[in-house]
PDB file of N, CA and C in Angstrom:
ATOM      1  N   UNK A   1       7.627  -7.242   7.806  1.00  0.00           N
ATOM      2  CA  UNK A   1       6.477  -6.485   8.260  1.00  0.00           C
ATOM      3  C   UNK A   1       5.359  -7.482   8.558  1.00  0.00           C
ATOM      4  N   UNK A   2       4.721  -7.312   9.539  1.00  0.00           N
ATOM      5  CA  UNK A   2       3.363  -8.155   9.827  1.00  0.00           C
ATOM      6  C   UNK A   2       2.102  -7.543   9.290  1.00  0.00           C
ATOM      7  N   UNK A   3       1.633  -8.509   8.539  1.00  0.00           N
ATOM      8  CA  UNK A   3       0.428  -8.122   7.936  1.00  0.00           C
ATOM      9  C   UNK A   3      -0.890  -8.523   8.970  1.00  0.00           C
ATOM     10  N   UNK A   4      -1.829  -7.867   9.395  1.00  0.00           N
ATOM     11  CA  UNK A   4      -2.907  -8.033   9.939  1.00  0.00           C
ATOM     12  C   UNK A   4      -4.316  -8.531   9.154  1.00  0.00           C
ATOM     13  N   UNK A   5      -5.543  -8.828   9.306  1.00  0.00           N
ATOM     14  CA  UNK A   5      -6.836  -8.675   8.812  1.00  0.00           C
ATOM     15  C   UNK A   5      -6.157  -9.686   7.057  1.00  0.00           C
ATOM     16  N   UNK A   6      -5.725 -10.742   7.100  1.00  0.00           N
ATOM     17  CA  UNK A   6      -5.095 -11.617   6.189  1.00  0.00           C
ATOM     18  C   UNK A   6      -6.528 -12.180   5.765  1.00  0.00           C
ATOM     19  N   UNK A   7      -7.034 -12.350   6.712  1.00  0.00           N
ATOM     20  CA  UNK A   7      -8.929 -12.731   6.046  1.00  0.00           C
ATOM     21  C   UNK A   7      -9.069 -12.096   4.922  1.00  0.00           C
ATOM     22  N   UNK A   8      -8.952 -11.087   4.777  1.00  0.00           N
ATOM     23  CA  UNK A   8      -9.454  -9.792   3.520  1.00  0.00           C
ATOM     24  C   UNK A   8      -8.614 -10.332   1.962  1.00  0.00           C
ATOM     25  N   UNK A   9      -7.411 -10.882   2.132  1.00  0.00           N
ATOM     26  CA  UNK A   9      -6.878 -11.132   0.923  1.00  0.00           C
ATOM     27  C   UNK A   9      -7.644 -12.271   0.932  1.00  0.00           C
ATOM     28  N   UNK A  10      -7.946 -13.484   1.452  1.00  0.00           N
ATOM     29  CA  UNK A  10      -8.323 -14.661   1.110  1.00  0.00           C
ATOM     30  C   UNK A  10      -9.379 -14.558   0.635  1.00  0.00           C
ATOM     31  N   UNK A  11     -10.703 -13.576   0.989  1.00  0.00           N
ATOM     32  CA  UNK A  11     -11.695 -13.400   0.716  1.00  0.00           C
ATOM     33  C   UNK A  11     -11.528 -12.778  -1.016  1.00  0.00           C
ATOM     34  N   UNK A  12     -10.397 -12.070  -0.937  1.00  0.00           N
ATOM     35  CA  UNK A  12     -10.493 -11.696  -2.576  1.00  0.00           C
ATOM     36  C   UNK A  12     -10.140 -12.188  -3.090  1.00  0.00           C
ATOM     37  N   UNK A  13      -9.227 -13.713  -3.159  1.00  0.00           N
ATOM     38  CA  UNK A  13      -8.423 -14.304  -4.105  1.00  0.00           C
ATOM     39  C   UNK A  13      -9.701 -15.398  -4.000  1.00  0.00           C
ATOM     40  N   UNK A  14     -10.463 -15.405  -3.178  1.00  0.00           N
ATOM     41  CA  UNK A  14     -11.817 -16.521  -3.769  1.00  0.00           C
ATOM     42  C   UNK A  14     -12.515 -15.329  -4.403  1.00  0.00           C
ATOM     43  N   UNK A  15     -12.696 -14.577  -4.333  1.00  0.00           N
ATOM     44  CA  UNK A  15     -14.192 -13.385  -5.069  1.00  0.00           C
ATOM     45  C   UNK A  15     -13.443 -13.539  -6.261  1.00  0.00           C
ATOM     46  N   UNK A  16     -11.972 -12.919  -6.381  1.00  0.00           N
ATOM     47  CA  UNK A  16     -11.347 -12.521  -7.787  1.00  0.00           C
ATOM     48  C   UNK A  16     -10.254 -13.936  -7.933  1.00  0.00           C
ATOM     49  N   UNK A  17     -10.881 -14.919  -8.658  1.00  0.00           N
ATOM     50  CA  UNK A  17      -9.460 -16.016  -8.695  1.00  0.00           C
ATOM     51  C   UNK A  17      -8.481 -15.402  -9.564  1.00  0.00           C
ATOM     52  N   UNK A  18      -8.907 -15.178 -10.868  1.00  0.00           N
ATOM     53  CA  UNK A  18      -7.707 -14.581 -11.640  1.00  0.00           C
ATOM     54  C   UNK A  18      -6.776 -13.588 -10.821  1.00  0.00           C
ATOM     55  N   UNK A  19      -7.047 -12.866 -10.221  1.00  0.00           N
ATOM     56  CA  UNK A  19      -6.252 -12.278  -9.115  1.00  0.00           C
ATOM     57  C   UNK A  19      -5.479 -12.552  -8.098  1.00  0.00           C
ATOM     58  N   UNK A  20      -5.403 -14.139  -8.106  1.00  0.00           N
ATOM     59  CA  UNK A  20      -5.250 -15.189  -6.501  1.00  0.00           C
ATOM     60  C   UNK A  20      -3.394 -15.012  -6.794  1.00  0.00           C
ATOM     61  N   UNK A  21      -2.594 -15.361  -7.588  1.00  0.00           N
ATOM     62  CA  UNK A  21      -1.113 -15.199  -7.998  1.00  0.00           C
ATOM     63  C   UNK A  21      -0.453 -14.195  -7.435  1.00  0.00           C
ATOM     64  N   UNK A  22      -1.012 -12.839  -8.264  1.00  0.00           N
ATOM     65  CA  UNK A  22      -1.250 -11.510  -7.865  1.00  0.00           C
ATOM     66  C   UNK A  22      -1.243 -10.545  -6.654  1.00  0.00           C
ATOM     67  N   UNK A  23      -2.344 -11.174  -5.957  1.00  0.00           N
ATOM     68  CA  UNK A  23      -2.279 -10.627  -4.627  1.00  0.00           C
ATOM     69  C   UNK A  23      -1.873 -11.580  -3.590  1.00  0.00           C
ATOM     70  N   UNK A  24      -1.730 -13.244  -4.031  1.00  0.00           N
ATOM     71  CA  UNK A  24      -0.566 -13.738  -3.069  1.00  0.00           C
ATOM     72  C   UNK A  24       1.019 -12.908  -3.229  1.00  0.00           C
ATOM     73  N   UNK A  25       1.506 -12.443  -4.588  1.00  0.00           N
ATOM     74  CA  UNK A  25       3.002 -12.184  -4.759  1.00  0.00           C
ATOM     75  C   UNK A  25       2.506 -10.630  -3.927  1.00  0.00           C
ATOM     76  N   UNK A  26       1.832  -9.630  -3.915  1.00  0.00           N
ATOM     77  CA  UNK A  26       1.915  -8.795  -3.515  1.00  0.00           C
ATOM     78  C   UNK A  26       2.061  -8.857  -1.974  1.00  0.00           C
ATOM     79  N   UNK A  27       1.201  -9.823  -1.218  1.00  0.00           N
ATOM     80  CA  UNK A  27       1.563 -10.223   0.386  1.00  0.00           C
ATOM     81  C   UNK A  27       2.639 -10.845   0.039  1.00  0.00           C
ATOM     82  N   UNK A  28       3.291 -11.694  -0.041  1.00  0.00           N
ATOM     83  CA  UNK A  28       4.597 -12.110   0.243  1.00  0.00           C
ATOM     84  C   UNK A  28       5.691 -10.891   0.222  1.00  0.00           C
ATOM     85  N   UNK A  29       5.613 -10.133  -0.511  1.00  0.00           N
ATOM     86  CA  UNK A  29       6.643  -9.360  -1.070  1.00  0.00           C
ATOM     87  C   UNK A  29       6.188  -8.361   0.403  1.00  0.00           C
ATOM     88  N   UNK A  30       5.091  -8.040   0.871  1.00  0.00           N
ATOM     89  CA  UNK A  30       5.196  -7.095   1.991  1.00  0.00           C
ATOM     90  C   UNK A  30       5.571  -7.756   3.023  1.00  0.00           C
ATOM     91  N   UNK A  31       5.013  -9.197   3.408  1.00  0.00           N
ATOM     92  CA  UNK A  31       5.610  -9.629   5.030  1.00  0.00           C
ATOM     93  C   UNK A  31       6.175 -10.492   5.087  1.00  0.00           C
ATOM     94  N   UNK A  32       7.822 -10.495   3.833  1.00  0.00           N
ATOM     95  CA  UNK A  32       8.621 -11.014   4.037  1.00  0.00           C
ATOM     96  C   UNK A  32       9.628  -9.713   3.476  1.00  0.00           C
ATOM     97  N   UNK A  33       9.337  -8.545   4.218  1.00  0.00           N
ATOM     98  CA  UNK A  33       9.851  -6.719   3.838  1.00  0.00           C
ATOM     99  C   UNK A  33      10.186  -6.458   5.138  1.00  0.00           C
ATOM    100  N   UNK A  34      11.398  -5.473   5.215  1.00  0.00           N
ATOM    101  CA  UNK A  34      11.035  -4.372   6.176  1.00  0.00           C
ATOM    102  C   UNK A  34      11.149  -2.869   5.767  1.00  0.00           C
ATOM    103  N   UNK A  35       9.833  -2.478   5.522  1.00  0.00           N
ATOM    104  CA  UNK A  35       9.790  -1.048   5.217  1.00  0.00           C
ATOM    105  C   UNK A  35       9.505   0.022   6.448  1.00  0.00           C
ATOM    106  N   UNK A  36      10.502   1.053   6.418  1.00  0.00           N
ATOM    107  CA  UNK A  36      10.838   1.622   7.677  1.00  0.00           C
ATOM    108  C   UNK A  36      10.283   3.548   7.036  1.00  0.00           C
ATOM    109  N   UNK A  37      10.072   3.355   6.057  1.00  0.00           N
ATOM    110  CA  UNK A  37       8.944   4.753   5.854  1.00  0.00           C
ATOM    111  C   UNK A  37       8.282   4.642   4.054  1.00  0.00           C
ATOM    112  N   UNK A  38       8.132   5.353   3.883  1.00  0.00           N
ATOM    113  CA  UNK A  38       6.815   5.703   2.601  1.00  0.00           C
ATOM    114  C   UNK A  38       7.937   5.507   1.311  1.00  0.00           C
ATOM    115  N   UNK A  39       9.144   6.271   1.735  1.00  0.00           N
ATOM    116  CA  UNK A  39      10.201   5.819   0.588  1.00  0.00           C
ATOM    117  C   UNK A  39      10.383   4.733   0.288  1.00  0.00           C
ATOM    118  N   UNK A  40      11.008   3.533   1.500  1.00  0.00           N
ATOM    119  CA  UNK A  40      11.130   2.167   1.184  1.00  0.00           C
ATOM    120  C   UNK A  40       9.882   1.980   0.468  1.00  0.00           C
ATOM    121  N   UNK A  41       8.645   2.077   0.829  1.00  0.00           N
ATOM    122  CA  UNK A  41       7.781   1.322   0.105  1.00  0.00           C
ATOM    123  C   UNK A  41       7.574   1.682  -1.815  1.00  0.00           C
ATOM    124  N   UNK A  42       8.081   3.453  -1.636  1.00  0.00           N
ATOM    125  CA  UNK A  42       7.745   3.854  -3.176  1.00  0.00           C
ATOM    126  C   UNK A  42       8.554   2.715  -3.829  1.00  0.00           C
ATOM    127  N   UNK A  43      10.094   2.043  -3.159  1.00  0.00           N
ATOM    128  CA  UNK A  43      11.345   2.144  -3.822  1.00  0.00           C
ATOM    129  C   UNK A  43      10.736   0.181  -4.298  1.00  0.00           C
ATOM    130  N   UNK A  44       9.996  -0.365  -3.817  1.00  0.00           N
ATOM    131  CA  UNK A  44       9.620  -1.622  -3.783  1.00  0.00           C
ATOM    132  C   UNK A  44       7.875  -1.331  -4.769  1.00  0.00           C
ATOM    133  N   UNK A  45       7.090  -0.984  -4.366  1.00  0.00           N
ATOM    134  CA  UNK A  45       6.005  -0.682  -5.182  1.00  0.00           C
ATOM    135  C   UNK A  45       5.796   1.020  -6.059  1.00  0.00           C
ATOM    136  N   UNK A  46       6.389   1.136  -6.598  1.00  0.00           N
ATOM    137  CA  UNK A  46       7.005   2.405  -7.561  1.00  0.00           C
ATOM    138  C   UNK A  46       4.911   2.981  -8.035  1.00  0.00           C
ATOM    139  N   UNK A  47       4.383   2.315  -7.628  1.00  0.00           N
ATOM    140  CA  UNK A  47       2.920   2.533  -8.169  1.00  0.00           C
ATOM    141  C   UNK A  47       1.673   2.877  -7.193  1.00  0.00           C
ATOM    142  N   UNK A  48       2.120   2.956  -6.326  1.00  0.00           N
ATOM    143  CA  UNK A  48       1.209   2.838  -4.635  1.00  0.00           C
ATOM    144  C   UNK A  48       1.070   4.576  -4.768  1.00  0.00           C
ATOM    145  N   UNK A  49      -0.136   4.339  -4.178  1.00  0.00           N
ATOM    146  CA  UNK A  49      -1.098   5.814  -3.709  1.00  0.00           C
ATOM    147  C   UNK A  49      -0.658   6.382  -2.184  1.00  0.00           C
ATOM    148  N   UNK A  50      -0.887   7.357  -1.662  1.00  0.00           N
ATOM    149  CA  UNK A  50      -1.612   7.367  -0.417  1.00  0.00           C
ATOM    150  C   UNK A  50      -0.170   8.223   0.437  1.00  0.00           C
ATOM    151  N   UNK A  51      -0.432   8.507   1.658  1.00  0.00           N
ATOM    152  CA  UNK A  51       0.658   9.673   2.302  1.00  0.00           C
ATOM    153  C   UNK A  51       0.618   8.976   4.150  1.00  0.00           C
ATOM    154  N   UNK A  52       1.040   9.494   5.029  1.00  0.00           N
ATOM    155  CA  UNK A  52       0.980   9.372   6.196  1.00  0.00           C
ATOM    156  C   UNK A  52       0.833   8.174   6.431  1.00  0.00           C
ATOM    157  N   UNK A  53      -0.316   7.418   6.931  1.00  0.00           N
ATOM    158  CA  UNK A  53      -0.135   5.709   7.082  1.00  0.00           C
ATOM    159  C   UNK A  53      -1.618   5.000   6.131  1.00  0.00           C
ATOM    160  N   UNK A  54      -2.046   5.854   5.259  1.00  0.00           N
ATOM    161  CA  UNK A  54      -3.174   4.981   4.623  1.00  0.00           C
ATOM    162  C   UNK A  54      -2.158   4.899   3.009  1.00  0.00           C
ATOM    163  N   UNK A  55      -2.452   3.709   2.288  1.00  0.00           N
ATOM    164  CA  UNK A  55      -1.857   3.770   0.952  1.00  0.00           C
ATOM    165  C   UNK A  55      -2.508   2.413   0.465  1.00  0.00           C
ATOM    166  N   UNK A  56      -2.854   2.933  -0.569  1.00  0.00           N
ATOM    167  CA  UNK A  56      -3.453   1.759  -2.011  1.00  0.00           C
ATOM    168  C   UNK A  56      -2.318   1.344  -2.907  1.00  0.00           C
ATOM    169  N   UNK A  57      -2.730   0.080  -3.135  1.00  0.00           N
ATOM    170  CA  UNK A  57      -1.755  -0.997  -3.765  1.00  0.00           C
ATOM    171  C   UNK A  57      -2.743  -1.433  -4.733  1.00  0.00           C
ATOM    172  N   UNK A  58      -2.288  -0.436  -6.642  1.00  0.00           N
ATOM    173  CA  UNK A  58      -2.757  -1.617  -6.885  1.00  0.00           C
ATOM    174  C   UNK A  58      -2.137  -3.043  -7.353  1.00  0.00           C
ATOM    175  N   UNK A  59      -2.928  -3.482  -7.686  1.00  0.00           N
ATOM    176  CA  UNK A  59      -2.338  -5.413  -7.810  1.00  0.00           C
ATOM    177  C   UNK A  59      -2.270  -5.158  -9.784  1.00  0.00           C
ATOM    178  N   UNK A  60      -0.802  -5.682 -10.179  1.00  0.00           N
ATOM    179  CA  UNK A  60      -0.577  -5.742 -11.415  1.00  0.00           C
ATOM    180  C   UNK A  60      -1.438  -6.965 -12.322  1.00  0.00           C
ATOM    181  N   UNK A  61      -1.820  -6.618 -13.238  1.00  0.00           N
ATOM    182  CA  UNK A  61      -2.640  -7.216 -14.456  1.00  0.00           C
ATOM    183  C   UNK A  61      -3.966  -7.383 -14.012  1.00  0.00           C
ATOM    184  N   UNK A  62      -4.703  -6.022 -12.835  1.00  0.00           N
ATOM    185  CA  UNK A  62      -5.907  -6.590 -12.543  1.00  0.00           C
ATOM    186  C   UNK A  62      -6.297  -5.083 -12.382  1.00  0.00           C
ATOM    187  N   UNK A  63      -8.007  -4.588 -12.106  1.00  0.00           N
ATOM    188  CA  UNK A  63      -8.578  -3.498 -11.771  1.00  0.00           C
ATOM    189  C   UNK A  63      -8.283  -3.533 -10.244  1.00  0.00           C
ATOM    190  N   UNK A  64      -7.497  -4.699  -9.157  1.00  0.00           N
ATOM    191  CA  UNK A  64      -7.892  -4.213  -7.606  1.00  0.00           C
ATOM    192  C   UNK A  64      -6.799  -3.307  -7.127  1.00  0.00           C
ATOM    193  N   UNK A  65      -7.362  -2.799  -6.184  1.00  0.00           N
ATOM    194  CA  UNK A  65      -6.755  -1.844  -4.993  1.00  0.00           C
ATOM    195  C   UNK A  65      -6.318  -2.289  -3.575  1.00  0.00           C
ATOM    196  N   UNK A  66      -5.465  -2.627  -2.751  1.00  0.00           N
ATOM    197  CA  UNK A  66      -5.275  -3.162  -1.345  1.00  0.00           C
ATOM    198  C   UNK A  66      -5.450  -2.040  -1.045  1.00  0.00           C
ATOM    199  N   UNK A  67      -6.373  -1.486  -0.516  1.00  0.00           N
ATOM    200  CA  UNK A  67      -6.542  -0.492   0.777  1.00  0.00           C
ATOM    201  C   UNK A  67      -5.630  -1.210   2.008  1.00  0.00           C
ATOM    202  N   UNK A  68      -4.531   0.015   2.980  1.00  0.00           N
ATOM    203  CA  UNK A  68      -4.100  -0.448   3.916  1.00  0.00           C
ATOM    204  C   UNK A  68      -3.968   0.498   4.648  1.00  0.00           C
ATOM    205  N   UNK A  69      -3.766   0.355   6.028  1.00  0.00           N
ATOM    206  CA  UNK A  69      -2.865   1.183   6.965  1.00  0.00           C
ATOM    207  C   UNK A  69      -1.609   0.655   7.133  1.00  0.00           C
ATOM    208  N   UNK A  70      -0.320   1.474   7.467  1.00  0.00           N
ATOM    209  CA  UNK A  70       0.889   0.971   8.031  1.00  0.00           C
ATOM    210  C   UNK A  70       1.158   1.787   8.623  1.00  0.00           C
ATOM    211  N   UNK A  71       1.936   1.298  10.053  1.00  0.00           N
ATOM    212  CA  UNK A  71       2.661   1.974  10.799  1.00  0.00           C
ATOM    213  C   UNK A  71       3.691   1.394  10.897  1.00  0.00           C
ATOM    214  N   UNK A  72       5.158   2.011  10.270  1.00  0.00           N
ATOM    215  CA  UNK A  72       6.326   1.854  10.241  1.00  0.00           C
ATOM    216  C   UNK A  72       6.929   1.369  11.252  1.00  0.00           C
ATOM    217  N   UNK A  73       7.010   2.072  12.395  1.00  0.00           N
ATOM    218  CA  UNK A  73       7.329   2.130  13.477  1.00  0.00           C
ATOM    219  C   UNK A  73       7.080   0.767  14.067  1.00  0.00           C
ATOM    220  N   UNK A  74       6.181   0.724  14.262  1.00  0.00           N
ATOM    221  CA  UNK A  74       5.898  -0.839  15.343  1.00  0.00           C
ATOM    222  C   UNK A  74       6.018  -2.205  13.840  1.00  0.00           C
ATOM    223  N   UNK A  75       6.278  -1.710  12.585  1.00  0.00           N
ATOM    224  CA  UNK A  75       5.963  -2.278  11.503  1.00  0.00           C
ATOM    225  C   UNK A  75       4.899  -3.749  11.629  1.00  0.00           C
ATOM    226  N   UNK A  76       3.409  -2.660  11.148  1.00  0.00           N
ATOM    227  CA  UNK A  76       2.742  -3.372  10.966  1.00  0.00           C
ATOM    228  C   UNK A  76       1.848  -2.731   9.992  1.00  0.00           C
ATOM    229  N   UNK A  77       1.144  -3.833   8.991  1.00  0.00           N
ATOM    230  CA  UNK A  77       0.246  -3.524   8.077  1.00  0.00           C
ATOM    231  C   UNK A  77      -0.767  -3.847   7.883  1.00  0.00           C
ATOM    232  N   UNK A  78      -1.824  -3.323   8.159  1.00  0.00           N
ATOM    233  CA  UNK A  78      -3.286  -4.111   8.042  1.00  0.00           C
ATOM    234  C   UNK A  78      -4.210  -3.718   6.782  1.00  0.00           C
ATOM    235  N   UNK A  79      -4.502  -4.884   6.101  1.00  0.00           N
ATOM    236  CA  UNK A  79      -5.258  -4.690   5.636  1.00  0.00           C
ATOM    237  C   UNK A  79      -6.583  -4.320   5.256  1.00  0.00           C
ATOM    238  N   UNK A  80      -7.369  -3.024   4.642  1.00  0.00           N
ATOM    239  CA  UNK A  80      -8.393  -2.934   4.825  1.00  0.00           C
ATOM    240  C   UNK A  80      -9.535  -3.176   4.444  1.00  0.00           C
ATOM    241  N   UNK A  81      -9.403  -2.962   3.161  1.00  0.00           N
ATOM    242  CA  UNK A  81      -9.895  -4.076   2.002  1.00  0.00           C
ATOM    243  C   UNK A  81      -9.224  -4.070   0.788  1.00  0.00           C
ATOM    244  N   UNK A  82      -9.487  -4.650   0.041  1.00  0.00           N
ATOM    245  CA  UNK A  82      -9.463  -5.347  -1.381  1.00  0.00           C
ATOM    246  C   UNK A  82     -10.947  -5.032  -2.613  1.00  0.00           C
ATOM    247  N   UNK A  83     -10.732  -4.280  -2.978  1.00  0.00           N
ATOM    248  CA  UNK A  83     -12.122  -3.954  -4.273  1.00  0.00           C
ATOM    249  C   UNK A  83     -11.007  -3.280  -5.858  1.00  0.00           C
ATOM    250  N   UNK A  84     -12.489  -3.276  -6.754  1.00  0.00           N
ATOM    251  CA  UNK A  84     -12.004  -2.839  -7.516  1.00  0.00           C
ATOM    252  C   UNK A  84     -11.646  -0.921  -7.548  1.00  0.00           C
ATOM    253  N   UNK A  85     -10.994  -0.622  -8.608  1.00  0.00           N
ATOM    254  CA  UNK A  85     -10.501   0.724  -8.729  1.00  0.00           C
ATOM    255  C   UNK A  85      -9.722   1.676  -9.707  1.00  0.00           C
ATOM    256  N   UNK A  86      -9.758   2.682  -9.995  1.00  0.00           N
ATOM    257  CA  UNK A  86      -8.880   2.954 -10.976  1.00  0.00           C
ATOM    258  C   UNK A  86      -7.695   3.301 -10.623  1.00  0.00           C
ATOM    259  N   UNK A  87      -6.633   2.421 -11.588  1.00  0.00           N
ATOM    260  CA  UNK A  87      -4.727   2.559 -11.530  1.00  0.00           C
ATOM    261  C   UNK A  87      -4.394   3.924 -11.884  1.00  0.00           C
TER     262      UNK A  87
END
């Protein structure tokens, strides 16, 4: 899957360093994926929010959230932001 707006993680793994591991393993694990609907993704992140093409990720051993869009289809994922949130 191609991840878009990759600025947004870098910006949080400098805001949140303890988080930098974290939300690098969480991008790797998506755009080196091919998830082809909402199932693949439950079946890989068993913890993710969200329905149609918006869904929150949060990042394990931390308060953040990846806000994203995906569209399966053309498989692509952009990121929207990165903040804190409740799991």
């Amino acid at each position: 899957m191609k991840v878009v707006a990759v600025n947004r993680m870098k910006e949080a793994q400098v805001r949140y360093p303890a988080a930098h591991n974290h939300l690098n393993g969480w991008l790797q694990i998506l755009s080196n994926s091919d998830f082809y609907s909402e199932q693949d993704l439950r079946e890989t992140f068993g913890d993710m929010r969200g329905f149609n093409y918006q869904y929150k990720f949060p990042i394990p051993e931390t308060t953040l959230l990846v806000h994203t869009l995906i569209n399966f289809e053309s498989q692509v994922a952009y990121i929207e932001e990165i903040k804190p949130g409740n799991h």
